[in-house]
Protein backbone atom coordinates (compact mmCIF):
# COMPACT_ATOMS: atom_id res chain seq x y z
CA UNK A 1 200.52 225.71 -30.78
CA UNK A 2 197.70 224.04 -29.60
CA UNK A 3 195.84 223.06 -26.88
CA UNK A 4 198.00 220.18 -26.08
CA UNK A 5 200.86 221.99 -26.21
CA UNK A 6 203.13 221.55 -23.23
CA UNK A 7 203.14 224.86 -21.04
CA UNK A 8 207.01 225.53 -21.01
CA UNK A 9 207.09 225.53 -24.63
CA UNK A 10 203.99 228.14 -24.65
CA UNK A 11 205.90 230.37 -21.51
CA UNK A 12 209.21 230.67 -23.03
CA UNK A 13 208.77 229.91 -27.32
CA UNK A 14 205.79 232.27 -27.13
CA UNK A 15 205.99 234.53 -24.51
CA UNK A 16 209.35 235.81 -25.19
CA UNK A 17 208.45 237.55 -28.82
CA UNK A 18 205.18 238.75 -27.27
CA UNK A 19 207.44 240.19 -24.41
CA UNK A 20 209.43 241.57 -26.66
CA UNK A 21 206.44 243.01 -29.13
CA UNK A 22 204.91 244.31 -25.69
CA UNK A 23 208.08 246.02 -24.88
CA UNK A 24 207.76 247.88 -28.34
CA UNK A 25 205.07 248.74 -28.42
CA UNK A 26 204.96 250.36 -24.81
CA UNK A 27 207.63 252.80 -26.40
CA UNK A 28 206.04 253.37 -29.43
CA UNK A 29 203.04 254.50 -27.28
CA UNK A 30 204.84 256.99 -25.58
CA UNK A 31 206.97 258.06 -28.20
CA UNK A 32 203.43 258.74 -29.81
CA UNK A 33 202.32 260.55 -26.70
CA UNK A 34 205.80 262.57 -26.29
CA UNK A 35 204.21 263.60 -30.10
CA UNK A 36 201.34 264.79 -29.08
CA UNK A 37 199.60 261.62 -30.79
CA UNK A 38 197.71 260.62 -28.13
CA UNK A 39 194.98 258.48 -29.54
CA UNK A 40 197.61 256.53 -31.70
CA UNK A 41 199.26 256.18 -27.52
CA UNK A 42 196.05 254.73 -26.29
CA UNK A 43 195.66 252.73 -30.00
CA UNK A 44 199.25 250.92 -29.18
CA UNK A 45 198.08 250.27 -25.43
CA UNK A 46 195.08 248.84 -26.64
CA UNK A 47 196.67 246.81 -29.10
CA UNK A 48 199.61 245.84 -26.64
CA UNK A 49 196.78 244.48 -24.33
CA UNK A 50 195.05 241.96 -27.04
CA UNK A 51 198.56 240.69 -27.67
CA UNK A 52 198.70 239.70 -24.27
CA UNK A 53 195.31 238.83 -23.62
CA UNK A 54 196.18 236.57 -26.86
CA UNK A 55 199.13 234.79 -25.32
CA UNK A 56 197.34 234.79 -21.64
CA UNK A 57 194.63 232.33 -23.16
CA UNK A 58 196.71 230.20 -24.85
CA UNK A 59 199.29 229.68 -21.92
CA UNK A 60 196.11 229.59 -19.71
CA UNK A 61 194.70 226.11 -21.53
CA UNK A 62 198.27 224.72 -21.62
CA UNK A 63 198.51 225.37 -17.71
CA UNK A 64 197.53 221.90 -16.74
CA UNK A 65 200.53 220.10 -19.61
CA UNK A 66 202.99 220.31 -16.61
CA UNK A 67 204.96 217.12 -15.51
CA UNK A 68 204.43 218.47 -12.03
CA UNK A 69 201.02 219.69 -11.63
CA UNK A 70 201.74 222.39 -8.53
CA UNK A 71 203.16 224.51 -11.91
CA UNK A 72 198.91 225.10 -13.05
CA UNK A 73 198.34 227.50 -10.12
CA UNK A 74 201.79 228.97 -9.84
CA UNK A 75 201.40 229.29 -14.27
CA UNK A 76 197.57 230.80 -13.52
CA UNK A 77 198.32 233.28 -10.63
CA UNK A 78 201.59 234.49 -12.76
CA UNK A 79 199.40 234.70 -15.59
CA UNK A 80 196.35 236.67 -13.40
CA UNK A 81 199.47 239.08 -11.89
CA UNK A 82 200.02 240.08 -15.39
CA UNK A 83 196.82 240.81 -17.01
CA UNK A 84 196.13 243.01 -14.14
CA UNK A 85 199.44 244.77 -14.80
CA UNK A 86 199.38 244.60 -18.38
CA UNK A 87 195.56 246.64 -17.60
CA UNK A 88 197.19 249.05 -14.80
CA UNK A 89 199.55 249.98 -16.74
């Protein structure tokens, strides 16, 4: 995907298997915590963090490929909501 890439393909084609790799790896954390492994916890939630942050700048330059451009702030404040989640959390 690249920079021209429209930003409904990047939302859905992309960010469901990095929801779903998220999701994974947010149990795997705490199934290494529940271990006792808590530095291989906070190495998942780091890791977990870059995949977003990964996604989060490609869906951020493909923000303004909408056919109806009030979609770019609605696309950047979503995206915003969850990198401050994603680091909460």
């Amino acid at each position: 995907m690249t920079r021209e890439t429209e930003l409904w393909k990047v939302w859905w084609i992309a960010g469901l298997p990095v929801s779903w790799l998220t999701i994974g790896l947010v149990l795997l954390a705490e199934g290494a915590r529940s271990a006792g492994h808590e530095a291989w916890g906070d190495a998942l939630d780091v890791a977990r963090f870059l995949l977003y942050l990964a996604w989060l700048r490609l869906a951020w330059r493909c923000s303004g490929n909408v056919s109806r451009p009030f979609w770019t702030p609605i696309a950047k404040g979503a995206l915003c909501a969850g990198l401050v989640l994603s680091a909460m959390f």
